[in-house]
Protein backbone atom coordinates (compact mmCIF):
# COMPACT_ATOMS: atom_id res chain seq x y z
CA UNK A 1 0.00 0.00 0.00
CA UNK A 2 1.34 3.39 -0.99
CA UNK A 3 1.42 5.83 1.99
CA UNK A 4 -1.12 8.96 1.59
CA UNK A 5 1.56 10.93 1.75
CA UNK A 6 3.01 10.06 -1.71
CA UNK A 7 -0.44 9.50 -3.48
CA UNK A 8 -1.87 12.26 -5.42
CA UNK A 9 -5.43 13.40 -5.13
CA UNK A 10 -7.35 13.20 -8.10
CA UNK A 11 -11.16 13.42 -9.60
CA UNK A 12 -11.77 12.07 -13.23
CA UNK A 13 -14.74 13.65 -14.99
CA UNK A 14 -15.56 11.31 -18.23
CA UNK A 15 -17.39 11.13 -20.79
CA UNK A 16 -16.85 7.60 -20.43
CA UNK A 17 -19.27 5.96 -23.05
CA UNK A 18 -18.86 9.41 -25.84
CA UNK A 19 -15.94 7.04 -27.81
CA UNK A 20 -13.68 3.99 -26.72
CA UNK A 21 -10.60 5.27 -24.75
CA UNK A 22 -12.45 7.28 -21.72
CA UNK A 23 -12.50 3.22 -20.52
CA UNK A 24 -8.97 2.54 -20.83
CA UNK A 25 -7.93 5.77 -18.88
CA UNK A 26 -10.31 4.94 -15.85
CA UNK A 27 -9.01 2.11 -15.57
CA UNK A 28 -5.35 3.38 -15.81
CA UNK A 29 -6.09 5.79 -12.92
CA UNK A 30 -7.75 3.41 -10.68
CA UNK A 31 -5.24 0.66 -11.07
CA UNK A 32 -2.47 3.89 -10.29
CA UNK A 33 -0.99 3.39 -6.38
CA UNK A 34 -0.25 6.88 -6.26
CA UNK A 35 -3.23 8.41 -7.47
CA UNK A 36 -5.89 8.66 -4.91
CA UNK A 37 -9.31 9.34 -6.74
CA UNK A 38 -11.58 11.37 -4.61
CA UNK A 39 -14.44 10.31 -7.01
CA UNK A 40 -15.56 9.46 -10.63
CA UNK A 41 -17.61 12.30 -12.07
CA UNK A 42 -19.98 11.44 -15.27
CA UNK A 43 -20.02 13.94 -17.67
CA UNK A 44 -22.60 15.09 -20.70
CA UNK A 45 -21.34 14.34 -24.27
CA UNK A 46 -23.70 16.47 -26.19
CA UNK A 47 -26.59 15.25 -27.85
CA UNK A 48 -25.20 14.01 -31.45
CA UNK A 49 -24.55 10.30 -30.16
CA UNK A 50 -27.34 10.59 -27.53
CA UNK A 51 -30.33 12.47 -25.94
CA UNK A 52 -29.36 10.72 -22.36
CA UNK A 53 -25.19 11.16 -22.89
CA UNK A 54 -24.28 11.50 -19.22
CA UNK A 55 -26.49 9.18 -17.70
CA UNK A 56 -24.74 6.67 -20.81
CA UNK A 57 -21.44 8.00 -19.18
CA UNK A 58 -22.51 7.17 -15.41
CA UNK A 59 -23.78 3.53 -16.47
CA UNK A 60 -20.18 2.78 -18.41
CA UNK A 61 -18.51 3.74 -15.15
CA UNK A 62 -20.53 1.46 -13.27
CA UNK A 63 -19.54 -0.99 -15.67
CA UNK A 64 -15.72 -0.55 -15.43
CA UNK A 65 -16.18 -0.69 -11.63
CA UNK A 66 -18.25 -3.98 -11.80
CA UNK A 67 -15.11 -5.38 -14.10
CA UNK A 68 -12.32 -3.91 -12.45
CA UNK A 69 -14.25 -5.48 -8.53
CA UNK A 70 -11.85 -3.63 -6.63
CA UNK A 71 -11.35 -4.27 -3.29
CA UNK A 72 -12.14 -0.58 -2.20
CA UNK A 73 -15.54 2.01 -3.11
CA UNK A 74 -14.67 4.24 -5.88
CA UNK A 75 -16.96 7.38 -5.20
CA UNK A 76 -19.54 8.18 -8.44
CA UNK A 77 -21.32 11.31 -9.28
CA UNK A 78 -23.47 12.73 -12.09
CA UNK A 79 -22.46 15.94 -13.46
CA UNK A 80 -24.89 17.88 -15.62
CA UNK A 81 -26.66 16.38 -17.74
CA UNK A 82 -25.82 19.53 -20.84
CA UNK A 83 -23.57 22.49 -21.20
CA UNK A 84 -24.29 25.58 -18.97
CA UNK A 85 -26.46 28.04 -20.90
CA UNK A 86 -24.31 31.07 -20.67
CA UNK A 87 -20.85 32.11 -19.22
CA UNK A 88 -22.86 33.30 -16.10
CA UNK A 89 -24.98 30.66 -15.41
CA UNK A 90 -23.96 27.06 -13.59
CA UNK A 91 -25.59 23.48 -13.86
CA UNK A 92 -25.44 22.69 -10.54
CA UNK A 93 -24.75 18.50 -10.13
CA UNK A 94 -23.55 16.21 -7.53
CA UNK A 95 -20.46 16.27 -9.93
CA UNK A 96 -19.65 19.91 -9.14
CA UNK A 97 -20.15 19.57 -5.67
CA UNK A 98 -17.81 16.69 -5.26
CA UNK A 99 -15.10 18.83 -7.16
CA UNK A 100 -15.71 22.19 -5.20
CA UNK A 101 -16.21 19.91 -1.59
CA UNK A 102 -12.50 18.20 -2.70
CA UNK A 103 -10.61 21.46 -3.51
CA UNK A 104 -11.95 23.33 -0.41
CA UNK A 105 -10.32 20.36 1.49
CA UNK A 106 -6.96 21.45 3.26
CA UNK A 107 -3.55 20.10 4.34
CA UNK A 108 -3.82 17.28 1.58
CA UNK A 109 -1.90 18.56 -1.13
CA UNK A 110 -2.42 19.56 -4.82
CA UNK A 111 -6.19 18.50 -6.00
CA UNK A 112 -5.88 17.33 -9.79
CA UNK A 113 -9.20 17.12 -11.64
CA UNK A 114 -8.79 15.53 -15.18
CA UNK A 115 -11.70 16.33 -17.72
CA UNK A 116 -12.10 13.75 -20.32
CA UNK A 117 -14.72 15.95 -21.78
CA UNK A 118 -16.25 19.32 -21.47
CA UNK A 119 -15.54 21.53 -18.97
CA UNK A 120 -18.73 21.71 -18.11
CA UNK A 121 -18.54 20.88 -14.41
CA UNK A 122 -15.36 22.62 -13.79
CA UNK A 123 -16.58 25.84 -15.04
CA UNK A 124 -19.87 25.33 -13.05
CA UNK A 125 -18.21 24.24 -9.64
CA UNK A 126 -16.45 27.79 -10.36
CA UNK A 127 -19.81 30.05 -11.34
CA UNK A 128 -21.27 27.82 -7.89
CA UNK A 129 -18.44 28.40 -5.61
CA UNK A 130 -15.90 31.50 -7.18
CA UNK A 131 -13.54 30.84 -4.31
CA UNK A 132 -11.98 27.64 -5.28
CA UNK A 133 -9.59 29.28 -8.00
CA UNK A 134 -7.50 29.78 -4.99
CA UNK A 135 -7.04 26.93 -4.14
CA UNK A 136 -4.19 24.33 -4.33
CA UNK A 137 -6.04 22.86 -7.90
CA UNK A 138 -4.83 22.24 -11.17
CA UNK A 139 -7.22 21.10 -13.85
CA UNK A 140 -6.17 18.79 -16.61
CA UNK A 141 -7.93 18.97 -19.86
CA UNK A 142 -7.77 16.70 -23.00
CA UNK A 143 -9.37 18.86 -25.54
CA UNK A 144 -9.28 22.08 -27.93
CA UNK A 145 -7.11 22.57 -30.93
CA UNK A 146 -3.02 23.72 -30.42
CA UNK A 147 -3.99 27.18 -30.30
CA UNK A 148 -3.48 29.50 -33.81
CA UNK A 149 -2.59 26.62 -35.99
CA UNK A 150 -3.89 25.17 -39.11
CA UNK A 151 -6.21 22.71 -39.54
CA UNK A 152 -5.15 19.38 -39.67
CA UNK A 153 -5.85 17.05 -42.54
CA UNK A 154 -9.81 15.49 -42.09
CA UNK A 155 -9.59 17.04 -38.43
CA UNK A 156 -13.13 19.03 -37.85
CA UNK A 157 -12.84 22.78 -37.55
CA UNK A 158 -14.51 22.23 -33.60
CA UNK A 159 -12.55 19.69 -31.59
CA UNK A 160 -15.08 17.48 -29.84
CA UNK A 161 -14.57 17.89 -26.67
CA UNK A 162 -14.46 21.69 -26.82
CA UNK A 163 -17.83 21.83 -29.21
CA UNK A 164 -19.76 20.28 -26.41
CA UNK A 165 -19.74 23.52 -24.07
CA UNK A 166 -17.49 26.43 -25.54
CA UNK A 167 -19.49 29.16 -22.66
CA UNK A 168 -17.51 26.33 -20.49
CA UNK A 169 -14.47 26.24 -21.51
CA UNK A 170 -14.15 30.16 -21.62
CA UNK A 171 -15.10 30.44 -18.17
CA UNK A 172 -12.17 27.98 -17.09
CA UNK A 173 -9.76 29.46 -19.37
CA UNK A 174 -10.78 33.25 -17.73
CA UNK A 175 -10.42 31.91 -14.35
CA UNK A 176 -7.06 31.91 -12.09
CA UNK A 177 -6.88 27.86 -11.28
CA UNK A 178 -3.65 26.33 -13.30
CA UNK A 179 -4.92 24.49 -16.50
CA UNK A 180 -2.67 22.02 -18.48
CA UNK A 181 -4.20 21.51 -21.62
CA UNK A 182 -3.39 18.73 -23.93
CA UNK A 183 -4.57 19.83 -27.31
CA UNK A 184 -5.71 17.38 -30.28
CA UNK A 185 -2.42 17.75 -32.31
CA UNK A 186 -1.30 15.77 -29.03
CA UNK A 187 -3.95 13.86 -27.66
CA UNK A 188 -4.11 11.85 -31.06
CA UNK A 189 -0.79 10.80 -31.07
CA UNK A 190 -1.68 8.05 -28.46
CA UNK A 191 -2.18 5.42 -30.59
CA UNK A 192 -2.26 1.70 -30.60
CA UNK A 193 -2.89 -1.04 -33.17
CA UNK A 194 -5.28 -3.64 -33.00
CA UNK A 195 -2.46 -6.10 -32.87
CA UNK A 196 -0.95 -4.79 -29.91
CA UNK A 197 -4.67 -4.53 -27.94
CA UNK A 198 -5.31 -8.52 -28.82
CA UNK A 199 -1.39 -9.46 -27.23
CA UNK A 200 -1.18 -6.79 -24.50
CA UNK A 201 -4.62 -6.39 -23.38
CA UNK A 202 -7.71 -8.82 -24.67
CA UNK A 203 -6.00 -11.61 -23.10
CA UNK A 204 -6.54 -10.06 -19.28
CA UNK A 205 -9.72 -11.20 -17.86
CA UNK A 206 -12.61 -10.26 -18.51
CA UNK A 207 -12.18 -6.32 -17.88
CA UNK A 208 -8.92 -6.80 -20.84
CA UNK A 209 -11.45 -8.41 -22.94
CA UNK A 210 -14.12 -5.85 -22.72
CA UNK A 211 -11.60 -2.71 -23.54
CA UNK A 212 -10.69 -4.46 -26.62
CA UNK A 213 -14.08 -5.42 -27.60
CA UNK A 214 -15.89 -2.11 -27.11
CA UNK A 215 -13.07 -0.47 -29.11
CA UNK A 216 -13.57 -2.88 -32.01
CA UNK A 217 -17.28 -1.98 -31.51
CA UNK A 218 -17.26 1.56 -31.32
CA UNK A 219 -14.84 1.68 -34.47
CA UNK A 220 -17.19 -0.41 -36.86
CA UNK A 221 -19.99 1.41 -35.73
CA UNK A 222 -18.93 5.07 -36.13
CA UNK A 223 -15.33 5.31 -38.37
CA UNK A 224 -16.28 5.18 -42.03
CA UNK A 225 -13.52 2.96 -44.14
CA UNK A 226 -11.06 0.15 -42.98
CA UNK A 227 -9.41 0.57 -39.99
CA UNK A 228 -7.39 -1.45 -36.91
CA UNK A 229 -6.17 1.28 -34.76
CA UNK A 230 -7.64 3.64 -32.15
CA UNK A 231 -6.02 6.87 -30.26
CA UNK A 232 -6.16 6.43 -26.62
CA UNK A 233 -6.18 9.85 -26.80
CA UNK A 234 -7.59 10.85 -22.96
CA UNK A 235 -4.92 8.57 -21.24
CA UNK A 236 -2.73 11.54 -21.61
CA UNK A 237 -4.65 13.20 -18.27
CA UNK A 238 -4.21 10.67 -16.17
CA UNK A 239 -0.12 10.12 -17.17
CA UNK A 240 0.29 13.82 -16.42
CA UNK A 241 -1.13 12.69 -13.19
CA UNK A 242 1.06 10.15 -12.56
CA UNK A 243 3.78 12.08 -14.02
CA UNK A 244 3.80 15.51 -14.67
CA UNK A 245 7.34 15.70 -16.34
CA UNK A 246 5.51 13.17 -19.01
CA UNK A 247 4.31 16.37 -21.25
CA UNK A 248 6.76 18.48 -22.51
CA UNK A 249 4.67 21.96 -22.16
CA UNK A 250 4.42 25.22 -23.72
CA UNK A 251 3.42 28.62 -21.90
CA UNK A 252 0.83 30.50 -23.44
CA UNK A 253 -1.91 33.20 -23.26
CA UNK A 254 -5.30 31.45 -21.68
CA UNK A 255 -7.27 31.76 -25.40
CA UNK A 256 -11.08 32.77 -25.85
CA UNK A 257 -12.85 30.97 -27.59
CA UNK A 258 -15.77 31.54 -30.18
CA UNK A 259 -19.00 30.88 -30.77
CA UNK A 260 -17.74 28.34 -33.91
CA UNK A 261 -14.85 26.84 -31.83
CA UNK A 262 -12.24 29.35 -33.15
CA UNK A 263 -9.25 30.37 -31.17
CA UNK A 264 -8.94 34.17 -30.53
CA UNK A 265 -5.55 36.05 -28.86
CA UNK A 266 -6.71 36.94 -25.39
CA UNK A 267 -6.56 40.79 -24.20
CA UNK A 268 -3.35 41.96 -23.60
CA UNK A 269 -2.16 40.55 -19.90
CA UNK A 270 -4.40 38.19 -20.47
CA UNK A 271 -3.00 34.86 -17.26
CA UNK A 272 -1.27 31.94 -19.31
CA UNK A 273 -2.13 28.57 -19.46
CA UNK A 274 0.00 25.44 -20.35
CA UNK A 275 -0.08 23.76 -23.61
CA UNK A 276 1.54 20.38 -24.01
CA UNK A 277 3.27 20.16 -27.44
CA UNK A 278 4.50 16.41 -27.12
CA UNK A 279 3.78 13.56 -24.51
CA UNK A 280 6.26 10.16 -23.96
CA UNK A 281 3.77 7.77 -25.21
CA UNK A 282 5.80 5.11 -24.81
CA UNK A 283 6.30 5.37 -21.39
CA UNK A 284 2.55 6.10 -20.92
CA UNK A 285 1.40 2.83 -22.61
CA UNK A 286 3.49 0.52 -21.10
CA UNK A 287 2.69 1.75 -17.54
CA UNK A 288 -1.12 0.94 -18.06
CA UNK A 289 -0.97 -2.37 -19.95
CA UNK A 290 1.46 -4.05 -17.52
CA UNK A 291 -1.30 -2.48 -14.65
CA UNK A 292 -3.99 -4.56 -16.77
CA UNK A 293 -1.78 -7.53 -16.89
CA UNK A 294 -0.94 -7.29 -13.16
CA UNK A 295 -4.18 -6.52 -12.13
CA UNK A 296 -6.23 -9.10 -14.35
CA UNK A 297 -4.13 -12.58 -15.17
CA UNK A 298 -4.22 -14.20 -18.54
CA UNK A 299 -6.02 -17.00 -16.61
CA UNK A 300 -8.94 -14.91 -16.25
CA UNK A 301 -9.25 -16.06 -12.69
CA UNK A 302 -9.78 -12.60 -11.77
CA UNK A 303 -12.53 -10.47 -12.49
């Protein structure tokens, strides 16, 4: 058992069941000794894929939980169920509670809350409760475009996670807490094969068989033309976690956002946030496959 003095305090707020690879970073973080997570938080994913997206999030993080039968209670809450209407105006949830309830908390070092998603929660836990953006958090984001540059090739104008609650994002980006944000151009960089998933991963009990599966699943149902790969793109959050020297970062001015997902220059003075520009993938995967192995036996004798 680690001792609480060298674990790391931590909320994850997923969109777990919005694609394939919020499931592999939950479990990453769980199966982490020094990462202690102060709670799951299920987050909205829009209503493209569904018209009930976070309470589909909160039921595939009951479903981890049930396959990962962990010998401790992992904490759940909903967040809201949709984006906040305005840059003034919260959704209160049991999700921002939890978060504003956790960084409040004193003496117990640096609170990291990882968004998988929106920043839906984050920014409404700060419109709830203003004081928290002094206190000893740092929020973790996988989302937005690196800031000012082109397009990539067959990469939407409005990265996903960001087009789900832009009013959000804005109000994190104005506010004083530390955000490390770990834009597309990185995020999708964190790919594996199917190859490697079937060797490394599928053969793990059932929780190893059910990451593989659902990725196979989610790919043939939503990726038009052939393809064996997948970018295990929010694992990034939860390595940074782990280790923050993982990322290598840029400093730059917190952006505003508009209304169609573009990136404007802030005022002048505007704070700075940090941008990662590359991540050690390597090290990233390895650490949470050999978790999955240790955790679940090829023998499938554990659950």
């Amino acid at each position: 058992m680690t001792p609480e003095s060298q674990r790391r305090r931590a909320i994850i707020n997923t969109d777990a069941k919005n694609e394939a690879d919020d499931q592999f970073a939950i479990v990453h973080a769980l199966l982490s000794p020094t990462i202690d997570i102060r709670g799951l938080v299920a987050a909205h994913f829009g209503t493209v894929r569904s018209q009930r997206s976070m309470e589909d999030s909160r039921d595939e993080i009951d479903l981890i939980l049930e396959l990962l039968a962990l010998d401790r209670p992992v904490p759940v809450a909903n967040g809201a169920a949709h984006a906040i209407p305005d840059p003034a105006t919260p959704v209160d949830s049991p999700g921002a509670r939890l978060i504003i309830d956790e960084a409040h908390r004193s003496g117990e070092g640096t609170l990291y809350v990882a968004f998988l998603g929106p920043l839906t929660d984050m920014a409404s836990a700060l419109l709830l409760e203003p004081s928290i953006q002094d206190t000893d958090t740092v929020v973790i984001w996988i989302g937005g475009h690196h800031y000012y540059d082109p397009i990539y090739p067959l990469q939407p104008k409005v990265e996903f996670n960001l087009s789900n609650d832009i009013a959000a994002a804005n109000v994190v980006m104005a506010s004083r807490l530390p955000v490390w944000q770990v834009p597309s151009s990185v995020y999708r960089q964190v790919a594996v094969g199917y190859a490697e998933l079937d060797v490394r991963v599928a053969p793990h009990g059932h929780l190893g068989r059910y990451l593989v599966d659902q990725l196979h699943e989610w790919n043939a149902t939503y990726h038009a033309g052939p393809i064996e790969h997948r970018s295990l793109g929010d694992s990034p959050a939860i390595g940074l976690i782990l280790n923050p020297g993982s990322a290598h970062f840029s400093s730059r001015p917190a952006p505003v956002f508009a209304e169609d997902g573009s990136t404007r220059r802030s005022h002048e003075g505007a704070r700075n946030v940090l941008v990662a520009e590359s991540y050690d993938t390597r090290w990233l995967l390895e650490d949470m496959f050999h978790k999955i192995a240790r955790h679940a036996p090829a023998d499938g004798a554990r659950r």
